[in-house]
Protein backbone atom coordinates (compact mmCIF):
# COMPACT_ATOMS: atom_id res chain seq x y z
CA UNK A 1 -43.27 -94.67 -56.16
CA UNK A 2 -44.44 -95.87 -52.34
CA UNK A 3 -45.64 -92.47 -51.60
CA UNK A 4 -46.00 -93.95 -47.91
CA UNK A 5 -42.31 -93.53 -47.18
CA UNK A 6 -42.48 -89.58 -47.46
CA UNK A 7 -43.17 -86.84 -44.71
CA UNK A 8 -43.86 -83.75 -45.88
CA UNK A 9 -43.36 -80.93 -43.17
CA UNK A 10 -43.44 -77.67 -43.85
CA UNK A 11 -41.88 -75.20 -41.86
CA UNK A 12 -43.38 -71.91 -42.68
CA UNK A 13 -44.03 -68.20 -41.18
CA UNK A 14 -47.59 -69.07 -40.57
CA UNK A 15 -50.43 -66.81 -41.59
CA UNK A 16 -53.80 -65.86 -40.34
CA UNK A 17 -56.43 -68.12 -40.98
CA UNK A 18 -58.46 -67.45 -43.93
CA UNK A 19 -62.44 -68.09 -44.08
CA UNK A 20 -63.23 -71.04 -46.16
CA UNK A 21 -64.14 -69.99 -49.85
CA UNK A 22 -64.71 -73.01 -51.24
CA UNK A 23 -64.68 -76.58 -51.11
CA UNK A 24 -63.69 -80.30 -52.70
CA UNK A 25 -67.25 -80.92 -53.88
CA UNK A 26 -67.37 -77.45 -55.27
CA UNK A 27 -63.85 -77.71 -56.56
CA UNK A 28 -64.94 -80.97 -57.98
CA UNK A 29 -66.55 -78.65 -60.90
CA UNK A 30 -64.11 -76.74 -61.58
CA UNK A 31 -62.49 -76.80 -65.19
CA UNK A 32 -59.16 -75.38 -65.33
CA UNK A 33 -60.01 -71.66 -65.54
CA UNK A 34 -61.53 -72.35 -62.62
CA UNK A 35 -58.68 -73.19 -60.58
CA UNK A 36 -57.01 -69.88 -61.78
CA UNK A 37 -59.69 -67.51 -60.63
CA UNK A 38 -63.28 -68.04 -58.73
CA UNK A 39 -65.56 -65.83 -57.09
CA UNK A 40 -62.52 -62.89 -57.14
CA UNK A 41 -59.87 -65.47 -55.72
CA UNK A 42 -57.38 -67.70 -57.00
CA UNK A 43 -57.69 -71.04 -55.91
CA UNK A 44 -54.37 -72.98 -57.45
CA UNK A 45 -52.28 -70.07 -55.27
CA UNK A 46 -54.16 -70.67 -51.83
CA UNK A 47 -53.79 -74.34 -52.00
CA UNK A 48 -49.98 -73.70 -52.29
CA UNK A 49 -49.95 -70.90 -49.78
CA UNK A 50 -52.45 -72.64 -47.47
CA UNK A 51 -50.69 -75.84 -47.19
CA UNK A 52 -47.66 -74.23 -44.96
CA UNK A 53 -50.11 -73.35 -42.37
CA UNK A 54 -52.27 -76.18 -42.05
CA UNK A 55 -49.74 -77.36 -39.04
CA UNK A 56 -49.57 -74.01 -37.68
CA UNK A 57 -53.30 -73.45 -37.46
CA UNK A 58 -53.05 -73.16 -34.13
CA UNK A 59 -50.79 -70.50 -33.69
CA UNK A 60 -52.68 -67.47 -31.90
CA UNK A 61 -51.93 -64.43 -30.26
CA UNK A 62 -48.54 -63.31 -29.57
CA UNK A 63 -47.23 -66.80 -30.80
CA UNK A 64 -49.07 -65.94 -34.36
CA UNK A 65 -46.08 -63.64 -35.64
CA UNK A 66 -43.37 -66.06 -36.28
CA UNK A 67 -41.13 -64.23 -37.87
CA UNK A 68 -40.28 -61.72 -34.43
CA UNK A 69 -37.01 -62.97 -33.47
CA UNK A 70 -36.69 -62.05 -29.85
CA UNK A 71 -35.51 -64.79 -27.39
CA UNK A 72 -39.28 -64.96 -25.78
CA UNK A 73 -40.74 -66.05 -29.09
CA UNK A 74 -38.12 -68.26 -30.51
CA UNK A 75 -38.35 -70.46 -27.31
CA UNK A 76 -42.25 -70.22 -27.67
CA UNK A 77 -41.44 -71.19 -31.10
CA UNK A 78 -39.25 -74.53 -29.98
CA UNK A 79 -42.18 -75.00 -27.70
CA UNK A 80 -44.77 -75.25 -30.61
CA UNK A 81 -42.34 -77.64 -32.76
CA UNK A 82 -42.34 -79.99 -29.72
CA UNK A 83 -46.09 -80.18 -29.13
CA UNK A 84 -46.37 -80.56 -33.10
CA UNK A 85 -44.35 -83.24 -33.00
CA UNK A 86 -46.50 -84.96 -30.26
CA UNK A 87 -49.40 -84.68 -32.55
CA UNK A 88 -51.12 -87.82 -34.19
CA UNK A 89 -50.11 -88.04 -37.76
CA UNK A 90 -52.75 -86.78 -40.01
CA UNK A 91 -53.75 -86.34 -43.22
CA UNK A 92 -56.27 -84.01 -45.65
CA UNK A 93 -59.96 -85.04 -46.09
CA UNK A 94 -60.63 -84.49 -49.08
CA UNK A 95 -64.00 -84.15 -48.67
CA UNK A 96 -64.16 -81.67 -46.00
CA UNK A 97 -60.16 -79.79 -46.38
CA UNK A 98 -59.64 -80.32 -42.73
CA UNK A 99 -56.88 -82.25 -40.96
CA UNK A 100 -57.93 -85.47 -39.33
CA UNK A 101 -55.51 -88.01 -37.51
CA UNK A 102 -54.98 -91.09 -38.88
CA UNK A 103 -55.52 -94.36 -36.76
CA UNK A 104 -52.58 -96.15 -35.76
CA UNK A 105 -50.11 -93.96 -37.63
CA UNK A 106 -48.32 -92.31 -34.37
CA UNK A 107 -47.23 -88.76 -34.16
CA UNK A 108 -45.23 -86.56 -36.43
CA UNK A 109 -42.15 -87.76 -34.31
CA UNK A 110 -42.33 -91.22 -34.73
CA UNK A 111 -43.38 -90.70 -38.88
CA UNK A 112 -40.21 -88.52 -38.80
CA UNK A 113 -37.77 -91.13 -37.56
């Protein structure tokens, strides 16, 4: 399958950032018990539950709780889908977990047309 034709977007609630517990190089070790539990956490659930916020990590302050419904936030809401879409299109690194843009891809807009 030409996994280059799909966009995944995920339109979430958001969620407050969460410190880093671990990484790919320590994940790299990691048998399959490991992905179910480590150090008190379960990593296999926070990948999942991450992943919806890693376009929202900028959400702060009174734009953070996305799920208040009053006119205010819903157009500060449509505000942050149109700067997202702005954004270069980027993609994991694997190495490190964070977002990085990738060269000559375009923004989210142009991906999603």
């Amino acid at each position: 399958m030409d996994h280059g034709r799909f966009l995944v977007i995920s339109i979430g609630t958001g969620s407050a950032k969460v410190e880093q517990k671990y990484n790919a190089k320590m994940a790299a070790k990691w048998g399959v018990l490991g992905w179910l539990i480590h150090g008190g956490s379960t990593p296999l659930v926070d990948v999942f539950t991450q992943a919806s916020a890693d376009m929202e990590d900028t959400l702060s302050g009174k734009d953070a709780p996305v799920d208040v419904s009053t006119k205010e936030n819903l157009e500060n809401l449509f505000e942050i889908g149109e700067r997202l879409l702005k954004k270069p299109v980027s993609r994991v690194n694997l190495e490190m977990g964070l977002s990085e843009p990738i060269e000559n891809s375009g923004t989210n807009e142009d991906a999603l047309k």
